[in-house]
Protein backbone atom coordinates (compact mmCIF):
# COMPACT_ATOMS: atom_id res chain seq x y z
CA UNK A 1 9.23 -22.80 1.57
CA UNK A 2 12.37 -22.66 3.10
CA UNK A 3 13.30 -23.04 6.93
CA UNK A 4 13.78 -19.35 7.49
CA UNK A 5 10.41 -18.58 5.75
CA UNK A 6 7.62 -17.34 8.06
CA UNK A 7 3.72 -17.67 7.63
CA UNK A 8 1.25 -15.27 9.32
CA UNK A 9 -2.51 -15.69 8.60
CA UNK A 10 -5.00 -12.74 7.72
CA UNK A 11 -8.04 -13.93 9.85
CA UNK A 12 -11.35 -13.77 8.32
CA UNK A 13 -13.55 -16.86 8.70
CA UNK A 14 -14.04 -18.90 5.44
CA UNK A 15 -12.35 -15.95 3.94
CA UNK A 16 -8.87 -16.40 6.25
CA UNK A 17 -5.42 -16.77 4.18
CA UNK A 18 -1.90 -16.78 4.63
CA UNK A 19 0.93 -14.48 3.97
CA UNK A 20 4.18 -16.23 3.04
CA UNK A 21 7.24 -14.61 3.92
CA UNK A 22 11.36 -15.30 2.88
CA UNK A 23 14.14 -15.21 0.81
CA UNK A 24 14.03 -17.64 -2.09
CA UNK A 25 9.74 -18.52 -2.53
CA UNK A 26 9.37 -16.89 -6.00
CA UNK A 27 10.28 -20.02 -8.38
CA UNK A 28 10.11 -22.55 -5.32
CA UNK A 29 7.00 -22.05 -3.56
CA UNK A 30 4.17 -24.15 -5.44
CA UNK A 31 0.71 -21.95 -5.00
CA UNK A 32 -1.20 -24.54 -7.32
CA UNK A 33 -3.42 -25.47 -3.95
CA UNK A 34 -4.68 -22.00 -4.35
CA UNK A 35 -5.56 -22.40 -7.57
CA UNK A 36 -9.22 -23.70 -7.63
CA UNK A 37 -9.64 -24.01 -11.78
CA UNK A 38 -6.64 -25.09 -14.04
CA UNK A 39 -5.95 -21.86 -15.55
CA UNK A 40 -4.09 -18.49 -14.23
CA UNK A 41 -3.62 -15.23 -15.60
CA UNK A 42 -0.41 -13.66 -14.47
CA UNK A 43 -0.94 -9.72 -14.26
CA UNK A 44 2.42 -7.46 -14.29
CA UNK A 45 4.39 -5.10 -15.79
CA UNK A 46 6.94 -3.91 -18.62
CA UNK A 47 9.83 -3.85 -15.54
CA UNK A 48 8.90 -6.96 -13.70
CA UNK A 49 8.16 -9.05 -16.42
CA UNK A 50 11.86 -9.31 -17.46
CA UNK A 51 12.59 -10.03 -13.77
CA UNK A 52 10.09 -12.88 -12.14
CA UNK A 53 7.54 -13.75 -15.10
CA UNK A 54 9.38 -16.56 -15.67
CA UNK A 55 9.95 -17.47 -11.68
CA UNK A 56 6.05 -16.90 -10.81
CA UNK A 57 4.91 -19.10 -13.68
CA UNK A 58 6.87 -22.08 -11.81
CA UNK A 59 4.65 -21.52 -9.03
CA UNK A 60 1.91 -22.91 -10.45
CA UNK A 61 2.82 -26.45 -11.94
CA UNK A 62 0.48 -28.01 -14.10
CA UNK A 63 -2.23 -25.22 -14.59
CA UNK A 64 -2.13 -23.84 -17.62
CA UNK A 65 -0.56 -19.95 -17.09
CA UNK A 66 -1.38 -17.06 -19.37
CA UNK A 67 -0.04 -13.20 -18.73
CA UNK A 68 -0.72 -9.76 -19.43
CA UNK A 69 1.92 -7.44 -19.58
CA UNK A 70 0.74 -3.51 -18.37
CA UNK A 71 2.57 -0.39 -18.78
CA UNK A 72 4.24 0.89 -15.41
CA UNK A 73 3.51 3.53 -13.65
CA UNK A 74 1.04 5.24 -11.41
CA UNK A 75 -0.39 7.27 -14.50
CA UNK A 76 -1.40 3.74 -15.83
CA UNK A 77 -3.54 2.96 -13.07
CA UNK A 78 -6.70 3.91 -15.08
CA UNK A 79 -9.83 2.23 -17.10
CA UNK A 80 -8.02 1.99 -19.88
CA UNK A 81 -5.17 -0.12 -18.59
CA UNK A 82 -7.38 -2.12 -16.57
CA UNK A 83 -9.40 -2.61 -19.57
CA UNK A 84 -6.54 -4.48 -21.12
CA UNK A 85 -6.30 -7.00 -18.79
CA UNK A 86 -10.34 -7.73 -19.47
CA UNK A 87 -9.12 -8.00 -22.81
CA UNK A 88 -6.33 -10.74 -22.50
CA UNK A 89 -9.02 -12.72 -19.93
CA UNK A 90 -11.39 -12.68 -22.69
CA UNK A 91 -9.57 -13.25 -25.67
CA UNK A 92 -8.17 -16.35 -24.19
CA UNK A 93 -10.91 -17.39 -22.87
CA UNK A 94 -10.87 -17.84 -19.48
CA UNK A 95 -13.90 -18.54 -17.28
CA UNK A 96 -15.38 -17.77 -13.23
CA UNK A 97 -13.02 -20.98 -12.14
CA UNK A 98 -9.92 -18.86 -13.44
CA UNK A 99 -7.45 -17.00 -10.57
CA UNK A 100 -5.65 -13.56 -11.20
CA UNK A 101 -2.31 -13.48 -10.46
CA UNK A 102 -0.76 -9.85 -9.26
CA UNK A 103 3.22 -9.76 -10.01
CA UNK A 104 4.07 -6.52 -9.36
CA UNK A 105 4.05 -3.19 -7.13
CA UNK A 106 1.15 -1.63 -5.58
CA UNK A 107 -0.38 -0.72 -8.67
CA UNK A 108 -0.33 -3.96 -10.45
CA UNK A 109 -1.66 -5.62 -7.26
CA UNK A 110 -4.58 -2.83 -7.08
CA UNK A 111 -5.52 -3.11 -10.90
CA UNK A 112 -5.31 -6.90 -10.89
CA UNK A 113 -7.52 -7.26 -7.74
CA UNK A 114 -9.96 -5.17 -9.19
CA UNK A 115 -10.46 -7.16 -11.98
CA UNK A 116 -10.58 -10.12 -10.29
CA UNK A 117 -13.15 -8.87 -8.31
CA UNK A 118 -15.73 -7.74 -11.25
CA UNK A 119 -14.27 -10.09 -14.11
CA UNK A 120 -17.28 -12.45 -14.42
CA UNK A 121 -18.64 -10.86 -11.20
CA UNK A 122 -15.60 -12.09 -9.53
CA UNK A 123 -12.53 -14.82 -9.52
CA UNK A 124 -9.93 -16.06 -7.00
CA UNK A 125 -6.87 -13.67 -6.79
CA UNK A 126 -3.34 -13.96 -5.51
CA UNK A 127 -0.82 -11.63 -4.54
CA UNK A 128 2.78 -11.68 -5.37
CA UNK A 129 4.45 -8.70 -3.98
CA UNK A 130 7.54 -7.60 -5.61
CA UNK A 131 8.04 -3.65 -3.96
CA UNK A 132 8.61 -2.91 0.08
CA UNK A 133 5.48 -0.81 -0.07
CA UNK A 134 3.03 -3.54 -1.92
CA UNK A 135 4.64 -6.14 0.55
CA UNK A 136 4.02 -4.27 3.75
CA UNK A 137 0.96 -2.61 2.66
CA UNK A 138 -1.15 -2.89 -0.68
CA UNK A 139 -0.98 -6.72 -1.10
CA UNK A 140 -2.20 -7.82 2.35
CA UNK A 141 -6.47 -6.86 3.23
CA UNK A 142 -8.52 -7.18 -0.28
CA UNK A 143 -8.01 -3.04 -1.45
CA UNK A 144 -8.58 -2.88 -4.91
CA UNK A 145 -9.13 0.05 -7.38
CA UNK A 146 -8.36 2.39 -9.98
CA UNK A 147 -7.72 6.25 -9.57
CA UNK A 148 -10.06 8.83 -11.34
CA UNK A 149 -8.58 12.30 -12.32
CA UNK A 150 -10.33 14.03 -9.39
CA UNK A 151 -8.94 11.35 -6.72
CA UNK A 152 -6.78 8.70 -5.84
CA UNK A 153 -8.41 4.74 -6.01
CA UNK A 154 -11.94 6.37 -5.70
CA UNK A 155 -13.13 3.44 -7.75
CA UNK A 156 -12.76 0.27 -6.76
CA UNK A 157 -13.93 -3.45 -4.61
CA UNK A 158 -12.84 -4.81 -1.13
CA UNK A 159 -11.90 -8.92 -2.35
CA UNK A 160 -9.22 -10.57 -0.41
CA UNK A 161 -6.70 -12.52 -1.77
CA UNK A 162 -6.29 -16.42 -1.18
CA UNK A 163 -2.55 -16.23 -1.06
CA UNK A 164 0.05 -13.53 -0.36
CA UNK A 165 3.70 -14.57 -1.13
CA UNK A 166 6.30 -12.34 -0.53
CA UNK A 167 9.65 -12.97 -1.77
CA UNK A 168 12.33 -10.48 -0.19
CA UNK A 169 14.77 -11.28 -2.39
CA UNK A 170 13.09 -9.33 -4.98
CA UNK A 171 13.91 -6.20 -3.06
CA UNK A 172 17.37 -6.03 -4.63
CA UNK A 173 16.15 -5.14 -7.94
CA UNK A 174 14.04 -1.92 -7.20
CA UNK A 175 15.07 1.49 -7.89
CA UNK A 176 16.18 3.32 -4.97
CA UNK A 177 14.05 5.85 -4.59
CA UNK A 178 11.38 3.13 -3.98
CA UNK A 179 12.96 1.66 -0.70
CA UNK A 180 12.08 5.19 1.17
CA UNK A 181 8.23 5.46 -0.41
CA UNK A 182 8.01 1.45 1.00
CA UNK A 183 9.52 2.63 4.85
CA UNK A 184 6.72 5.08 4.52
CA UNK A 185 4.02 2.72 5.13
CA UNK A 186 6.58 0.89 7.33
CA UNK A 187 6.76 4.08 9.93
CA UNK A 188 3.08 4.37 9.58
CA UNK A 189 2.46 1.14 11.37
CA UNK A 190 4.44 2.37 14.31
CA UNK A 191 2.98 5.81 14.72
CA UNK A 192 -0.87 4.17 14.67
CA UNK A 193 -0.42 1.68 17.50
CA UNK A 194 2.79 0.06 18.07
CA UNK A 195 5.05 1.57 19.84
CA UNK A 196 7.48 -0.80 20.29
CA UNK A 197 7.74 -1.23 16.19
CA UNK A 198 8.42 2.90 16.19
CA UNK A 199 11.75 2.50 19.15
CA UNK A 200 12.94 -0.82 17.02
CA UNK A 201 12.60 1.40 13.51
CA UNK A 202 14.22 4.52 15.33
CA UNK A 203 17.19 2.62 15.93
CA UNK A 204 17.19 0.65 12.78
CA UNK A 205 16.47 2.81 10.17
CA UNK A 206 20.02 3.23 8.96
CA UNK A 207 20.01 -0.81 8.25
CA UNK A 208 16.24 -0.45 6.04
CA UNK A 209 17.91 2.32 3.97
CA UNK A 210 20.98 0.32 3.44
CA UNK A 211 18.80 -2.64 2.28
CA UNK A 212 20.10 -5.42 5.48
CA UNK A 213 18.45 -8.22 4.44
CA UNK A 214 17.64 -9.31 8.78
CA UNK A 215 16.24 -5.93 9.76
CA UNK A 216 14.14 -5.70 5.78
CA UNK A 217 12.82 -8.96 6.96
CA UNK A 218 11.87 -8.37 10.64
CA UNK A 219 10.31 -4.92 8.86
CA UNK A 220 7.95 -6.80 6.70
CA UNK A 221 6.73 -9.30 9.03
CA UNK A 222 6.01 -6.94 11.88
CA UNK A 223 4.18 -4.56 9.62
CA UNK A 224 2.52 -7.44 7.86
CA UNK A 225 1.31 -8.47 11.41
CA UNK A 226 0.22 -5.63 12.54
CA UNK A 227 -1.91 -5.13 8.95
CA UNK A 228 -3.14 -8.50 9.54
CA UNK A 229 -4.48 -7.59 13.01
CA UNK A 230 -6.41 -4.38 11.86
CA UNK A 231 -8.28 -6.30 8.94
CA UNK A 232 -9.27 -8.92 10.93
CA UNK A 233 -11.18 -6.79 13.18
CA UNK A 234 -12.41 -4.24 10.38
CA UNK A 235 -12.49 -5.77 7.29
CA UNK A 236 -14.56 -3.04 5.29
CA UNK A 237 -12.63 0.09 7.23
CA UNK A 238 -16.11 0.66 9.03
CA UNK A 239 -14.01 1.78 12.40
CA UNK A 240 -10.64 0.95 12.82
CA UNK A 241 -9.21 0.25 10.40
CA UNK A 242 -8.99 3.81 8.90
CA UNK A 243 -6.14 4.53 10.88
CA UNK A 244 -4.11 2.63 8.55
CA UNK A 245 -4.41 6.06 6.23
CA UNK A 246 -2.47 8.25 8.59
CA UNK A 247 -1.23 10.92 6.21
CA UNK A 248 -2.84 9.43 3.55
CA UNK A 249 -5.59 12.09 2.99
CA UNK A 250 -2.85 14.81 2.22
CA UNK A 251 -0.84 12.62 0.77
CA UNK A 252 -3.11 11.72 -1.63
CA UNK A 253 -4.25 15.23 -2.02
CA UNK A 254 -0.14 15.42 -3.43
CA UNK A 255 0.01 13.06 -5.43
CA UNK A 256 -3.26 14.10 -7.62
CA UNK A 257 -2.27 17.56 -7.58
CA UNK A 258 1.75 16.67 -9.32
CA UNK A 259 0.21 14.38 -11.20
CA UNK A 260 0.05 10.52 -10.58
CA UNK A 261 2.84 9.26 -11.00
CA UNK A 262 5.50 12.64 -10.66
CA UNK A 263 5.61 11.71 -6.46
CA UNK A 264 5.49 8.02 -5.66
CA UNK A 265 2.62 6.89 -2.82
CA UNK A 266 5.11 6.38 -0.38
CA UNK A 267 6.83 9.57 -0.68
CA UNK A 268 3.15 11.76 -0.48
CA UNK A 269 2.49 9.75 2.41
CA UNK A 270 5.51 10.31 4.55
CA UNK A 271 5.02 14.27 3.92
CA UNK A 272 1.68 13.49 4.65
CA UNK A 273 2.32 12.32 7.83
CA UNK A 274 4.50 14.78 8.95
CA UNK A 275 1.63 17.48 8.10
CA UNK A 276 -1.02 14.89 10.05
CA UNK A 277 1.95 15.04 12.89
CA UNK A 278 1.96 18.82 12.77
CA UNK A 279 -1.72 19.71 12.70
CA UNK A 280 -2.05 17.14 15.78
CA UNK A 281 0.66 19.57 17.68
CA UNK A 282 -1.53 22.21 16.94
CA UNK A 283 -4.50 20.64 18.37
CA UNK A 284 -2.94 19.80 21.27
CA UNK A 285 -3.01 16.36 20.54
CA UNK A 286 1.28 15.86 20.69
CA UNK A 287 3.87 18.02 22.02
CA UNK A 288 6.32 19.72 20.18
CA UNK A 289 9.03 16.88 20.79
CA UNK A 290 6.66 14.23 19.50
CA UNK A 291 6.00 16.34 16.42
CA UNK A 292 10.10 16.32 15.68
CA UNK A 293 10.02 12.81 16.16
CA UNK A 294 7.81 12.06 13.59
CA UNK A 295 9.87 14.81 11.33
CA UNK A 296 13.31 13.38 11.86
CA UNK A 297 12.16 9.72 11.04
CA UNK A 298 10.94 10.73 8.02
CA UNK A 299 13.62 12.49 7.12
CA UNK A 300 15.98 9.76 8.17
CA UNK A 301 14.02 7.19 6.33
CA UNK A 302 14.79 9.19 2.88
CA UNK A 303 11.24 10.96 2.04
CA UNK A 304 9.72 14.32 1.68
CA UNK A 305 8.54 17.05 4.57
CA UNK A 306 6.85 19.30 2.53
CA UNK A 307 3.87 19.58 -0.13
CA UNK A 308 5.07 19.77 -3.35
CA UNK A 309 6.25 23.25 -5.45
CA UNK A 310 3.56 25.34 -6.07
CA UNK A 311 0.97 23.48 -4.24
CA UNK A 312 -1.71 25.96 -2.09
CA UNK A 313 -4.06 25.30 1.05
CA UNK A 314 -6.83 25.71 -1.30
CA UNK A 315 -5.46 22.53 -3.63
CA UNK A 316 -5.23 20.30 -0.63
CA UNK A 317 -8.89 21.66 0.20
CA UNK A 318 -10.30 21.09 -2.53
CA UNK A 319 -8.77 17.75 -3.12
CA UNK A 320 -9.20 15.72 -0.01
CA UNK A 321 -12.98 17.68 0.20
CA UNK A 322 -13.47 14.12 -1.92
CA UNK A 323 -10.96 11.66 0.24
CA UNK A 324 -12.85 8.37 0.76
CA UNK A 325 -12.88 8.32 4.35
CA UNK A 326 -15.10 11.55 4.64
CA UNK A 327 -19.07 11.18 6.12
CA UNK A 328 -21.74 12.97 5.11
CA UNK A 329 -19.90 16.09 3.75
CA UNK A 330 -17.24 16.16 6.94
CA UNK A 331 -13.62 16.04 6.57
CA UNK A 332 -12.06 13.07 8.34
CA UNK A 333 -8.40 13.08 9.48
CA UNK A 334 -6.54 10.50 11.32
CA UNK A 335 -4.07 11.56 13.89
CA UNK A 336 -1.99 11.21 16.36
CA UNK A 337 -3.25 11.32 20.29
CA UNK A 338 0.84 9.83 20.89
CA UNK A 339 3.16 8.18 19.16
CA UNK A 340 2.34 4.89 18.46
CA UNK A 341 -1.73 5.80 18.93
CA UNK A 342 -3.73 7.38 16.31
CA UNK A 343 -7.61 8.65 16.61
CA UNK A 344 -10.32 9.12 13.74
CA UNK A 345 -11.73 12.45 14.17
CA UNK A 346 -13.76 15.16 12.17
CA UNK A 347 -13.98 17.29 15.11
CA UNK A 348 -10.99 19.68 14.61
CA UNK A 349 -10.84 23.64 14.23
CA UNK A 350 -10.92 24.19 10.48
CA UNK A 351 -8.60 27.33 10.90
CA UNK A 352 -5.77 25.02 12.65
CA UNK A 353 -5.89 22.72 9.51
CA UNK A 354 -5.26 25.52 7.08
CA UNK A 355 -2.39 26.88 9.30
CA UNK A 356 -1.03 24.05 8.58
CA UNK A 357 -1.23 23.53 5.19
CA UNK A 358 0.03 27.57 5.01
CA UNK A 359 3.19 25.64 7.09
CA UNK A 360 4.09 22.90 4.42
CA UNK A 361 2.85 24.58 1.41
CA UNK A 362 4.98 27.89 2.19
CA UNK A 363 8.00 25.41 2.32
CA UNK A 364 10.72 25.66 -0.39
């Protein structure tokens, strides 16, 4: 690595791994000691293959490296896809001592994972980040899954990785609509429980738009850090760590309703928190300063304040009625007691909820 790399650890017992952060790893950064077999099976896509195939197969000197090559796109992120990479593990033969390698976005990283977790009831798995949301988010605390056409990563296995390297040089080659749906996730980890993080990305949100390498980096580590800290504690999201879907259960609401792939993750979930912002005014929860707080950093930051054209109260309904963080039957929200605190709750009035979604859904 080089000397303005920095390492943070994801702490987990036996299961405890690092996540490698810098300009320059992809290509130079040998991950071979991660490898416990001789063979690896490089996961990614038709637009980062061209890009770091070549760079991520250096990584791993003398093991032998296959790939498969997956359509992009969130409308990919299905059985059938993920039944092509059991395919190319298969027809090249590769056994329980083999290790998955994600190259990619979020949902490279999520599909890969998730085979590595059933393939042969489960091999070692390592993350190579190549978006702003998969390195601040997706790659770091073992989520894997598919979606299903009646919700968002409803199938899927918790298996951490044994490596996370993130490279932030490959930031320069996304599209830029994908640097707001990354600051998305980035905001979130302010808003939850650091408030510090939330001043800092208030006054340096300008930079993250305009892609400055310092405040990109000091982004991803803090955010990395603060992942880090929740999965360590709450591994399985048994407690805590289901704050780390603020928004998420309306944003993924969105992004089933346009259809995956029409609104990126990043973008539903900044609208989403905005509406989890606005419903906590209502409670009581926030004033009405806090509330425009949340609304002007989102803004700022690029992404969305509203549900999406001709979406109704009774499509978010009936969508997150089936959100993953729901018990026995009751809807589940995370929200916001403050900025920079978030609470778990199910015990909200019903009627406050839909006057919200009436609010964003009546917006043009």
């Amino acid at each position: 690595m080089s000397e303005a790399s920095r390492e943070l650890r994801v702490n987990l017992g036996e299961r405890s791994y690092p996540i490698l952060i810098g300009q320059g790893l992809l290509g130079t950064t040998d991950l071979s000691p991660y490898v416990r077999g001789e063979r690896v099976m490089i996961v990614t896509n038709t637009v980062v293959a061209p890009l770091y195939l070549e760079q991520a197969t250096l990584c791993f000197p003398g093991k032998i490296v296959d790939s498969v090559i997956l359509p992009d796109g969130e409308q990919h992120k299905d059985w059938q896809t993920l039944n092509r990479i059991f395919d190319a593990l298969l027809e090249q033969r590769h056994s329980r001592h083999t290790t998955v390698v994600a190259l990619g976005g979020g949902v490279v990283g999520d599909m890969a994972g998730f085979a590595a977790a059933t393939y042969q009831r489960g091999v070692q798995f390592i993350q190579i980040p190549t978006t702003l949301l998969s390195q601040v988010d997706s790659s770091v605390g073992g989520k894997t899954g598919i979606n299903h056409p009646l919700g968002k990563n409803m199938v899927g296995a918790f298996h951490q990785p044994q490596v996370v390297l993130i490279d932030t040089d490959t930031l320069a080659t996304l599209p830029p609509r994908e640097i707001p749906a990354g600051l998305a996730e980035v905001i979130k980890y302010g808003l939850i429980r650091d408030l510090p993080f939330l001043e800092w990305l208030e006054s340096n949100i300008a930079a993250l738009t305009e892609l400055d390498t310092a405040a990109l980096s000091e982004a991803i580590l803090r955010s990395c850090t603060c992942k880090a800290e929740v999965v360590a504690i709450d591994e399985h999201e048994g407690g805590l760590r289901a704050i780390l879907n603020l928004g998420h259960t309306f944003g993924h609401a969105m992004e089933t309703f346009a259809g995956y792939g029409q609104w990126l993750h990043g973008e539903a979930v900044g609208a989403g928190m905005v509406m989890a912002a606005d419903l906590s005014h209502r409670l009581g929860l926030i004033n009405q300063e806090s509330l425009e707080r949340v609304r002007y950093l989102i803004k700022r930051a690029g992404l969305p304040d509203r549900a999406p054209g001709g979406m109704r109260p009774d499509d978010f309904l009936e969508r997150m009625a089936v959100d993953k963080k729901n018990v026995d039957g009751h809807l589940r929200l995370i929200l916001l007691r403050a900025p920079g605190e978030a609470v778990i709750t199910s015990d909200f009035d019903h009627a406050l909820l839909v006057d919200t979604l009436n609010a964003f859904c009546g917006k043009s």
